[in-house]
C-alpha atoms as a PDB file:
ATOM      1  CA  UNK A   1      13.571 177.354 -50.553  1.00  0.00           C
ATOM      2  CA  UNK A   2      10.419 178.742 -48.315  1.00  0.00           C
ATOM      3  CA  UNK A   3      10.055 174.716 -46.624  1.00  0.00           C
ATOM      4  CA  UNK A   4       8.754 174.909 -43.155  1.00  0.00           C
ATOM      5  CA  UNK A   5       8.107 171.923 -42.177  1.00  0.00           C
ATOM      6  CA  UNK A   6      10.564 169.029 -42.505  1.00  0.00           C
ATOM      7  CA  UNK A   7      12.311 165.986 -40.790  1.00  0.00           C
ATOM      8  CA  UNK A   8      16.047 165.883 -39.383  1.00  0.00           C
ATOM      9  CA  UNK A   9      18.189 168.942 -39.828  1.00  0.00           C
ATOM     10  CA  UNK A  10      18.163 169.122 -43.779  1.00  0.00           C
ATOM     11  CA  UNK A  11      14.842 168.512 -46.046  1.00  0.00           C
ATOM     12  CA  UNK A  12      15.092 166.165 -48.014  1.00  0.00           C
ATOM     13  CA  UNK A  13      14.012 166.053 -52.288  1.00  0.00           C
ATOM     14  CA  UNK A  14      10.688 164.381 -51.191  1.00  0.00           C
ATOM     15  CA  UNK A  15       9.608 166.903 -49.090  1.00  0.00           C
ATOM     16  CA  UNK A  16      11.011 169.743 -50.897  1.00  0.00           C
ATOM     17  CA  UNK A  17       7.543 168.296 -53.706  1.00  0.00           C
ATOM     18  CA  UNK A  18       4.884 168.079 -51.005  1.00  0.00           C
ATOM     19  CA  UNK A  19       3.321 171.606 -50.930  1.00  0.00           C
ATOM     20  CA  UNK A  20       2.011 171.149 -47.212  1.00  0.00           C
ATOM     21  CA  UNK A  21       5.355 171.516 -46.074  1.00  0.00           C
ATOM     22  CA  UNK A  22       5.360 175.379 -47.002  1.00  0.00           C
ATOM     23  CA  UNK A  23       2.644 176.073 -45.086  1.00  0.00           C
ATOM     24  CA  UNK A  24       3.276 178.707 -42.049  1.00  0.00           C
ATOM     25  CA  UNK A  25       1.962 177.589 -38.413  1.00  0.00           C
ATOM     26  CA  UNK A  26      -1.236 179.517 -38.958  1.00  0.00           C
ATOM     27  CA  UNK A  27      -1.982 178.064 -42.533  1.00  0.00           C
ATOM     28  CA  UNK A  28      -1.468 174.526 -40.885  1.00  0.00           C
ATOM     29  CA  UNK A  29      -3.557 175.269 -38.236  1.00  0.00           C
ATOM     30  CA  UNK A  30      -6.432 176.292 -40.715  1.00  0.00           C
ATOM     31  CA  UNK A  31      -5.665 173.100 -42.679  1.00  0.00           C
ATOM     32  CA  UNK A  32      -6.491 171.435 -39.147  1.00  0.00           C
ATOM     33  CA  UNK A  33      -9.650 173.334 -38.825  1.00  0.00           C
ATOM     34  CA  UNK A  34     -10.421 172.003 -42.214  1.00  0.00           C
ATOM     35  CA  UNK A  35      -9.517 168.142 -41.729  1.00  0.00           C
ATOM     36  CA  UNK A  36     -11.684 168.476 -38.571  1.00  0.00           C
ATOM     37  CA  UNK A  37     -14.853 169.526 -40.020  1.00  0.00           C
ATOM     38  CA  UNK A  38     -14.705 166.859 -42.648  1.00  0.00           C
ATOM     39  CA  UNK A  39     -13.878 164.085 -40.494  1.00  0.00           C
ATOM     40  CA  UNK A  40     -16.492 165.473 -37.929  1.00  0.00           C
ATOM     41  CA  UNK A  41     -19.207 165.298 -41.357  1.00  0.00           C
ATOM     42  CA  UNK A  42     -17.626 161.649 -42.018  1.00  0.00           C
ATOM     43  CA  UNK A  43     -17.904 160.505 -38.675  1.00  0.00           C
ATOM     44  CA  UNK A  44     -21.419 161.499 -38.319  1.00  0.00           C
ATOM     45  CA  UNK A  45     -22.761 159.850 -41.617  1.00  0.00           C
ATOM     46  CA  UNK A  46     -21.067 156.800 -40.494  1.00  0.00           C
ATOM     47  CA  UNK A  47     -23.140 157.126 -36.915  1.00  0.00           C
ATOM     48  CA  UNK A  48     -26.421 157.095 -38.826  1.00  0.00           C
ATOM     49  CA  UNK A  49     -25.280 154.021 -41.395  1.00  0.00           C
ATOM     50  CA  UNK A  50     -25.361 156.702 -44.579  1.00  0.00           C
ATOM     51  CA  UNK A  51     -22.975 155.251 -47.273  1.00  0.00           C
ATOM     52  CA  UNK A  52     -21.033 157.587 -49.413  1.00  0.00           C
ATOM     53  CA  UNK A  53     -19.159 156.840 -52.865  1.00  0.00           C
ATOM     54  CA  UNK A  54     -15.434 158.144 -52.774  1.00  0.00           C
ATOM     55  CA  UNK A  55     -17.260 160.705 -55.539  1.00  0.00           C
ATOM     56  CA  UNK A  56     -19.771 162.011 -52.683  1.00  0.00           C
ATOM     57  CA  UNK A  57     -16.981 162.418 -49.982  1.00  0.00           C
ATOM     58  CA  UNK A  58     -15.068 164.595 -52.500  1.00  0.00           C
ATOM     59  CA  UNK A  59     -17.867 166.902 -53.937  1.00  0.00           C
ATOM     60  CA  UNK A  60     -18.639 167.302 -49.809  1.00  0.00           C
ATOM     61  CA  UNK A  61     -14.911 168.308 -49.148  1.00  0.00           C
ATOM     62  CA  UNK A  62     -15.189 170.548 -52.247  1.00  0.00           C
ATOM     63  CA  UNK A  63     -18.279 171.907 -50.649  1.00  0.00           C
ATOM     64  CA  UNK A  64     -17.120 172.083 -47.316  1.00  0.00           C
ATOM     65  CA  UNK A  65     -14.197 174.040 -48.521  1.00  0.00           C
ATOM     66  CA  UNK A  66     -16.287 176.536 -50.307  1.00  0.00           C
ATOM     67  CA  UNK A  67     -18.370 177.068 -47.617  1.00  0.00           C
ATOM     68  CA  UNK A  68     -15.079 178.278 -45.410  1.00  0.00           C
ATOM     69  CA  UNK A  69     -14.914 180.617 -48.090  1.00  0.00           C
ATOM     70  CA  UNK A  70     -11.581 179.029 -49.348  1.00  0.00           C
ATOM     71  CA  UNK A  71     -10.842 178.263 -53.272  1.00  0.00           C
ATOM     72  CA  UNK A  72     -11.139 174.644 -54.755  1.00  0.00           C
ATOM     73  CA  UNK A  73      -8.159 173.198 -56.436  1.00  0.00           C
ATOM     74  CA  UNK A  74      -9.747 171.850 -59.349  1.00  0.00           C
ATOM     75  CA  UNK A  75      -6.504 169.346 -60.092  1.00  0.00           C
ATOM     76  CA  UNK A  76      -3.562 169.863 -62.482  1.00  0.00           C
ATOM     77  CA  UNK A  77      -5.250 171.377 -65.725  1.00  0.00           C
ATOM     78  CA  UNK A  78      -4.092 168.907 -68.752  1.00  0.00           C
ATOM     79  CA  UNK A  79      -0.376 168.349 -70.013  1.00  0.00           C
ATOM     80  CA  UNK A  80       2.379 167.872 -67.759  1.00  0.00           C
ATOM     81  CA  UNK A  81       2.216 170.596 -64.513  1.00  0.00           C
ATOM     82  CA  UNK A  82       2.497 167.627 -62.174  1.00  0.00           C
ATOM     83  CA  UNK A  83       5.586 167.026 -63.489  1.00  0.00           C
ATOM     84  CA  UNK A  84       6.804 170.293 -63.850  1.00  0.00           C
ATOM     85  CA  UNK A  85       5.912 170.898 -60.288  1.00  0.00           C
ATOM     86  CA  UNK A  86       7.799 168.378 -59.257  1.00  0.00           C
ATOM     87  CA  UNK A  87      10.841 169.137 -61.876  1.00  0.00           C
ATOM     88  CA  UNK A  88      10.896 172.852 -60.472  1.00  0.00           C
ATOM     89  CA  UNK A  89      10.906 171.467 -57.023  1.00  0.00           C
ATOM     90  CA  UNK A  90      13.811 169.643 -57.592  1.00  0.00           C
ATOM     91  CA  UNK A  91      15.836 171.614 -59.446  1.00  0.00           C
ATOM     92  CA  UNK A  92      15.178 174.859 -56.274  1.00  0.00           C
ATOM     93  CA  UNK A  93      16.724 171.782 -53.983  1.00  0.00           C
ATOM     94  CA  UNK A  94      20.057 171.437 -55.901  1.00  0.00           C
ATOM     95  CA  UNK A  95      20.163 175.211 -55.861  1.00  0.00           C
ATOM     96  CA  UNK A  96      19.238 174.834 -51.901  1.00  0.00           C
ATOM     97  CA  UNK A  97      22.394 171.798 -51.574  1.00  0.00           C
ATOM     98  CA  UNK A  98      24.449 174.310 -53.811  1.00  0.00           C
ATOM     99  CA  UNK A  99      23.848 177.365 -51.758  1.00  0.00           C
ATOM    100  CA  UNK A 100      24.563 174.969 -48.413  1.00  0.00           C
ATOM    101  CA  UNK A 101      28.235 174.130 -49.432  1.00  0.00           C
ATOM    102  CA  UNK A 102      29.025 177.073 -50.456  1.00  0.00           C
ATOM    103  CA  UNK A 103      28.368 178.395 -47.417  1.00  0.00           C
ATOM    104  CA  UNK A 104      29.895 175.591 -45.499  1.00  0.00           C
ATOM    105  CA  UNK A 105      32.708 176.296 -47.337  1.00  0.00           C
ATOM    106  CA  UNK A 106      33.099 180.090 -46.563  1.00  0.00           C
ATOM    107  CA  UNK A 107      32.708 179.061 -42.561  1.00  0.00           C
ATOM    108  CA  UNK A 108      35.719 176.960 -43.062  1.00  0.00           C
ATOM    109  CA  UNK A 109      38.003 179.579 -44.991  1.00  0.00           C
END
């Protein structure tokens, strides 16, 4: 399934959607870097009493991601890809749980 990140020995469906948990140690660590720099921006309007509309803080985050020369995930494009993404997701699990027994079952024979 690719997941890298997940709680207890199995993943579970939930996590098997969220698309941080196929990150690798070094793309997590530049998500960090990321998540850092914008709460370090945040943090430092709030010091000088400079408001900010939900709108701003996400045009900045868009910004700051340019900036780090990364690409900006303009959202699911219209229709249903949220849903797909999430139907694909769960139908690679029951191939995952599928793949599991039958190899549980081979370590038994």
């Amino acid at each position: 399934m690719g997941l890298q990140t997940f709680d207890g020995n199995l993943p579970t469906v939930q996590e098997a959607k969220v698309g941080k948990n196929y990150l690798e140690e070094n793309e997590l660590f530049v998500l960090h870097i990321l998540a850092e720099q914008f709460l370090l921006y945040v943090q430092s309007k709030a010091v000088r009493n400079k408001p900010m509309t939900m709108s701003e803080l996400g045009a900045k985050l868009d910004d700051l991601i340019a900036v780090n020369d990364y690409e900006v995930w303009k959202g699911y494009r219209a229709g249903d890809q949220r849903r797909r993404a999430d139907q694909h997701a769960t139908e690679q699990y029951a191939r995952f749980l599928v793949r599991l027994r039958k190899d549980d079952v081979q370590r038994i024979r």
